[in-house]
Protein backbone atom coordinates (compact mmCIF):
# COMPACT_ATOMS: atom_id res chain seq x y z
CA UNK A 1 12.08 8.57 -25.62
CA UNK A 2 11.49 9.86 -22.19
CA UNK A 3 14.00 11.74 -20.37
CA UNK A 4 13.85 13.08 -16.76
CA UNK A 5 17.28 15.12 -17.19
CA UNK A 6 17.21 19.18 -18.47
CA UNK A 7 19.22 20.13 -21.14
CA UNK A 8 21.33 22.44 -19.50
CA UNK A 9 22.00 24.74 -22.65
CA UNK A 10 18.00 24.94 -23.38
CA UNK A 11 17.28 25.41 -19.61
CA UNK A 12 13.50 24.50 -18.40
CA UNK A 13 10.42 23.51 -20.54
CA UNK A 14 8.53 26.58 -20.84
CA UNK A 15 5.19 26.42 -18.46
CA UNK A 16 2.39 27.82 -19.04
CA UNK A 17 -0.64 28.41 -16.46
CA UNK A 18 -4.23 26.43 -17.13
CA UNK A 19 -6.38 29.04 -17.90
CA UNK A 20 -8.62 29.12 -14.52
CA UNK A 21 -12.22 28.73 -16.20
CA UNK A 22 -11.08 25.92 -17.85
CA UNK A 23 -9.56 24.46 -14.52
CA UNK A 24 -12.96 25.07 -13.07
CA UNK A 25 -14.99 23.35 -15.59
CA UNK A 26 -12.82 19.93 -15.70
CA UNK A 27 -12.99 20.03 -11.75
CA UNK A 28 -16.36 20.21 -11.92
CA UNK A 29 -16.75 17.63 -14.44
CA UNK A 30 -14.80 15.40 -12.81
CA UNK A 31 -16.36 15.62 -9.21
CA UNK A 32 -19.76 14.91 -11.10
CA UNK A 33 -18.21 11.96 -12.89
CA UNK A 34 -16.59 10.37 -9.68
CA UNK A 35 -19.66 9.61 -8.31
CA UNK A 36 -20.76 5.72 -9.59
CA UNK A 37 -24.47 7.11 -10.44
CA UNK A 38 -23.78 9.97 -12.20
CA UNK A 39 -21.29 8.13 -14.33
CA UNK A 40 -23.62 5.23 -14.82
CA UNK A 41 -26.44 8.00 -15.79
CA UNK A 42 -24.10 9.13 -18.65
CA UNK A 43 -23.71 5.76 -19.76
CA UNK A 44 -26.99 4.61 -20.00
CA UNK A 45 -28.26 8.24 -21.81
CA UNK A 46 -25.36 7.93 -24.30
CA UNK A 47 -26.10 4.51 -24.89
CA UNK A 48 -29.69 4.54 -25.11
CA UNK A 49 -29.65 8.41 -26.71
CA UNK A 50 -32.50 9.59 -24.53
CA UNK A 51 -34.18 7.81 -21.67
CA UNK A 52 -37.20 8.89 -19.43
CA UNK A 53 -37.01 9.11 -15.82
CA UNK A 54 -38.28 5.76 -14.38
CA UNK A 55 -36.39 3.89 -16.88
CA UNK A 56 -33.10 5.20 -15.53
CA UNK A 57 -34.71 4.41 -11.77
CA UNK A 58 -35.31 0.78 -12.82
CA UNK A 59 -31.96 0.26 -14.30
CA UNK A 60 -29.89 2.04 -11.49
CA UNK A 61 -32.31 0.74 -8.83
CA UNK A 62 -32.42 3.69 -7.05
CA UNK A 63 -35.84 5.69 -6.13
CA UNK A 64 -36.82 8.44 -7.52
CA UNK A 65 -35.74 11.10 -6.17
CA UNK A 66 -32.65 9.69 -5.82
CA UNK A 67 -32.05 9.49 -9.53
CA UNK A 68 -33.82 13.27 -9.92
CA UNK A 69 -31.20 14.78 -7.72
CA UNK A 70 -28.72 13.34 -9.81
CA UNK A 71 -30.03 14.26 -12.97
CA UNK A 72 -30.53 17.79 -11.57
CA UNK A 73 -26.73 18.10 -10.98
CA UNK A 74 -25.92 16.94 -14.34
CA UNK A 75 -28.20 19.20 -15.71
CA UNK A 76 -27.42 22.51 -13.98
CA UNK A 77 -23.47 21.41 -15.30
CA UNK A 78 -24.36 21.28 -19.06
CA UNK A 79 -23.54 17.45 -19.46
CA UNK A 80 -27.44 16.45 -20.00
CA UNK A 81 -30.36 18.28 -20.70
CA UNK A 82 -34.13 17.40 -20.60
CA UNK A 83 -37.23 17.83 -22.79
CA UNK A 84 -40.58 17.35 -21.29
CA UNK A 85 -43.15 15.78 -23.15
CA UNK A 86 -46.42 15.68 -21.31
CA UNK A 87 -45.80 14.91 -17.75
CA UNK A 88 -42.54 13.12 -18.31
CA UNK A 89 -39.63 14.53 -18.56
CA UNK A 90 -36.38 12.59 -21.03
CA UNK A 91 -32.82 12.86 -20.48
CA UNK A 92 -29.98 12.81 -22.83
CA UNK A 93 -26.21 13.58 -22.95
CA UNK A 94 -25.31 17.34 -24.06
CA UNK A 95 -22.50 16.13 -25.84
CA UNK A 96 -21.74 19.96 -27.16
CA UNK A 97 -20.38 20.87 -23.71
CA UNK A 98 -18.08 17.99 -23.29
CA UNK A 99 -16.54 18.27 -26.67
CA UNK A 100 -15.78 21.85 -26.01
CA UNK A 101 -14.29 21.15 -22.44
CA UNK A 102 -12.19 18.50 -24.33
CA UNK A 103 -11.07 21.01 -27.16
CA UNK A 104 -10.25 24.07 -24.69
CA UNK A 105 -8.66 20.85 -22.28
CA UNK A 106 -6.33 19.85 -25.54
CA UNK A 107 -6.02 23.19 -26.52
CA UNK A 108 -4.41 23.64 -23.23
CA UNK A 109 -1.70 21.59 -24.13
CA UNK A 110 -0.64 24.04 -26.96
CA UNK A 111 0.68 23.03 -30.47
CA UNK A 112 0.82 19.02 -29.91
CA UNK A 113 -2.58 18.78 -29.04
CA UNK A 114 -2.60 15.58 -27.03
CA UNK A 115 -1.70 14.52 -23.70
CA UNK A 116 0.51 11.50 -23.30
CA UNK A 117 0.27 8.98 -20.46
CA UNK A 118 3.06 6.71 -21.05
CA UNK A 119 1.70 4.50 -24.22
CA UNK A 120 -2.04 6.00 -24.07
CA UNK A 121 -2.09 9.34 -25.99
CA UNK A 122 -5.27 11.44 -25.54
CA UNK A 123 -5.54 13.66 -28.86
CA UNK A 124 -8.11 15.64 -31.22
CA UNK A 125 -8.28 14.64 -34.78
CA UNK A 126 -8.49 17.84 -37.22
């Protein structure tokens, strides 16, 4: 049950203070992810595992340079990373640096773990 009322004898919730790094990372994060490429980027490397440049310029359809610049963002984040083989260069999804931003995000949230948002509960499995 959710109540909007404070128990007058128990006073406020107690509030504690995101740490700032942590605030700075999910902004980040977030301002990459807003962006339709970027996200579709991340969607095609974690479905595919690894893809090479020009195959993420012919599914996008987007030149490039276009799809470099993106790439270059997510990379400099932590989200992707690349290894070069030859002349090519392959993409795939870091997914070491999200889990952590997830665990320090739920961590945040102190002993429940989870965040609730009405009848969808974000939480980490131990």
């Amino acid at each position: 049950m959710i109540s909007n009322t404070l128990d007058p004898v128990a006073g406020p919730p107690s509030i504690t203070e995101m740490p700032e790094r942590l605030e700075q990372n999910l902004v980040q994060v977030f301002k990459l992810l807003s962006d339709e490429t970027r996200l579709r980027i991340l969607y095609y490397l974690s479905q595919a595992g690894e893809m090479h440049v020009t195959a993420l310029c012919d599914r996008l359809g987007q030149s490039q340079p276009a799809v470099s610049h993106h790439l270059a963002l997510l990379r400099v984040s932590g989200l992707i990373e690349a290894r070069r083989d030859g002349k090519h260069n392959f993409y795939s999804v870091k997914t070491g640096h999200f889990h952590q931003l997830m665990v320090d995000l739920l961590a945040a949230f102190g002993e429940q773990g989870e965040i609730k948002f009405e009848d969808f509960v974000v939480s980490q499995t131990r």
